[in-house]
Protein backbone atom coordinates (compact mmCIF):
# COMPACT_ATOMS: atom_id res chain seq x y z
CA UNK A 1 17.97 43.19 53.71
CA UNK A 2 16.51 46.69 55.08
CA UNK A 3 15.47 49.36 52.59
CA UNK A 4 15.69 52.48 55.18
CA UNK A 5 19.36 52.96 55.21
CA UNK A 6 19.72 54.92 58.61
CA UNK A 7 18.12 51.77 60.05
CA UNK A 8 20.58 49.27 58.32
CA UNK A 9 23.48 51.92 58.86
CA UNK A 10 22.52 50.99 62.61
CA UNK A 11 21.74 47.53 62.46
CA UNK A 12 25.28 46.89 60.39
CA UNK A 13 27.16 48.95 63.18
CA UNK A 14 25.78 47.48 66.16
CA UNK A 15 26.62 43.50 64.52
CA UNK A 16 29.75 44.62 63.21
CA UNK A 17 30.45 46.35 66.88
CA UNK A 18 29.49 42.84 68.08
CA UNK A 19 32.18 40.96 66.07
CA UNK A 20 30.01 40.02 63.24
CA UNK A 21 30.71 40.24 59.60
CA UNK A 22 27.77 42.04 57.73
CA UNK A 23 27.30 41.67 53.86
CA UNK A 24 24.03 43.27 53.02
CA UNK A 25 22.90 42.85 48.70
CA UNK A 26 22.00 46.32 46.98
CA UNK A 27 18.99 45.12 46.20
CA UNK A 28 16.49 42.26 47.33
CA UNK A 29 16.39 40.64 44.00
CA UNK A 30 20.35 40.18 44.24
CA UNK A 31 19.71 38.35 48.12
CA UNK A 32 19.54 35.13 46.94
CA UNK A 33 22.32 35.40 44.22
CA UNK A 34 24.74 36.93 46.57
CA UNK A 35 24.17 34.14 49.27
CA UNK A 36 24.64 31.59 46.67
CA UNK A 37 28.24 32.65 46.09
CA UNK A 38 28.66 33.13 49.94
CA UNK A 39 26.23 31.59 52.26
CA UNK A 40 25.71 34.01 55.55
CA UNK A 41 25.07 32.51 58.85
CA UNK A 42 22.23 34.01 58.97
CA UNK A 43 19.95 36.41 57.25
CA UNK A 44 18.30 39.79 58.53
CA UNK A 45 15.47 40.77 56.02
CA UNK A 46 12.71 43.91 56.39
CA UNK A 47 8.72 42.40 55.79
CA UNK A 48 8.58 45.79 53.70
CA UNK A 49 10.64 46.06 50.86
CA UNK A 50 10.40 47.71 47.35
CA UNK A 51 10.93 45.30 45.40
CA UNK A 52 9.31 41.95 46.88
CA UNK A 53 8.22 41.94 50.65
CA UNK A 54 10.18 39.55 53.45
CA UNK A 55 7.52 36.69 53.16
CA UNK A 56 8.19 36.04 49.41
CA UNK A 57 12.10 36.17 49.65
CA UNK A 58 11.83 34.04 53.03
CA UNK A 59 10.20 31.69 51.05
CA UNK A 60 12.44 32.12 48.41
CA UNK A 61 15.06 31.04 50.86
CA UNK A 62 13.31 28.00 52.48
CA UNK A 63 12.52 26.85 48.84
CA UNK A 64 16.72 26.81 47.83
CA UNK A 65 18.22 23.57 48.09
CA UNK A 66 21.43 25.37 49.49
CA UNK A 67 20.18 28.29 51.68
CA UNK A 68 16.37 26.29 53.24
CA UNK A 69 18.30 25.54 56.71
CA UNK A 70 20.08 29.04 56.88
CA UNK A 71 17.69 30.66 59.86
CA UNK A 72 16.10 34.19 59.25
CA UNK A 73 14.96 36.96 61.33
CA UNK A 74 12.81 39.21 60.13
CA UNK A 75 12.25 43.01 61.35
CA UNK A 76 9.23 45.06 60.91
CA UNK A 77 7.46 47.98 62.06
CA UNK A 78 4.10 46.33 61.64
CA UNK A 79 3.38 44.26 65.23
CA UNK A 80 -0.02 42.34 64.13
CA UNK A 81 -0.44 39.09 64.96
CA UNK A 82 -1.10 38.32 61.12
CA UNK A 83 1.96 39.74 60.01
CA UNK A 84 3.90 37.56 63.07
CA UNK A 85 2.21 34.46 62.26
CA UNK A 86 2.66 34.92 58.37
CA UNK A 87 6.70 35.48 58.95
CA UNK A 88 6.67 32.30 60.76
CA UNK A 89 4.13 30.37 58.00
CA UNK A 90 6.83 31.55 55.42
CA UNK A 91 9.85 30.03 57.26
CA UNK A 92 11.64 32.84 59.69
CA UNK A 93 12.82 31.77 62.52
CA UNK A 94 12.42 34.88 64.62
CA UNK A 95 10.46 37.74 64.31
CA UNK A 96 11.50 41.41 65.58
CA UNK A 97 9.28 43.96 66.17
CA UNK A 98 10.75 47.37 65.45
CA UNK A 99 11.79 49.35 67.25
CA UNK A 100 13.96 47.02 68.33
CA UNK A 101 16.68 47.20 71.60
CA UNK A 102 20.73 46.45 70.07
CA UNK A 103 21.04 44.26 72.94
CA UNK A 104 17.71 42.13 71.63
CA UNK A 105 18.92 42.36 67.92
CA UNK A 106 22.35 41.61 69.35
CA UNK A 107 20.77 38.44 71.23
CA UNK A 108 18.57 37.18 68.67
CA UNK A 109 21.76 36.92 65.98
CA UNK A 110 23.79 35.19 68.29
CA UNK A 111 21.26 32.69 68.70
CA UNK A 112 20.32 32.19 65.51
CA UNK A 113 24.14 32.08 64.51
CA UNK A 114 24.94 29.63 67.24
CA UNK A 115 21.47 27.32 66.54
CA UNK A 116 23.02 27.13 62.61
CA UNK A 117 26.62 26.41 63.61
């Protein structure tokens, strides 16, 4: 989930260049719906969001019976040490500082994909 759409334009072409299927909700409230009907492999969410920030819909995530053991990564322009230790208190598994390399984004979702196969 990533609210700046040149960024997720990027993000989903560099994955899907990478053989990976992207599905990404129209809006952050739909996340957990969406993944419901389809769980993902992994998800990608943005700590700043319009509607709820990436620590509440991580732990939205973590909370769900279905979806707790589906790894995230979370991306964000804000490098603090708070921010990095609260994405990991709330459940992601990774956190990625942007701006971010394609080959590290690349990396990162192949591991996470590959540590929930």
């Amino acid at each position: 989930m990533e609210d700046d759409d040149d960024i997720a334009r990027l993000v989903t072409h560099h994955l899907e260049s990478s053989g990976f299927r992207i599905h990404r909700p129209d809006r952050a409230t739909n996340l957990i719906s969406d993944a419901e009907r389809k769980p993902p492999a992994l998800f990608i969410i943005d700590l700043m969001l319009p509607e709820m920030d990436g620590f509440e819909i991580c732990r939205r995530i973590k909370a769900h019976p279905n979806l707790r053991d589906v790894p995230v990564l979370m991306l964000s322009a804000r490098t603090g040490v708070e921010d990095r230790k609260q994405a990991l208190e709330s459940g992601a598994e990774t956190y990625m500082a942007k701006p971010f390399t394609p080959s590290a984004l690349i990396a990162a979702v192949r591991r996470l994909s590959n540590q929930n196969s």
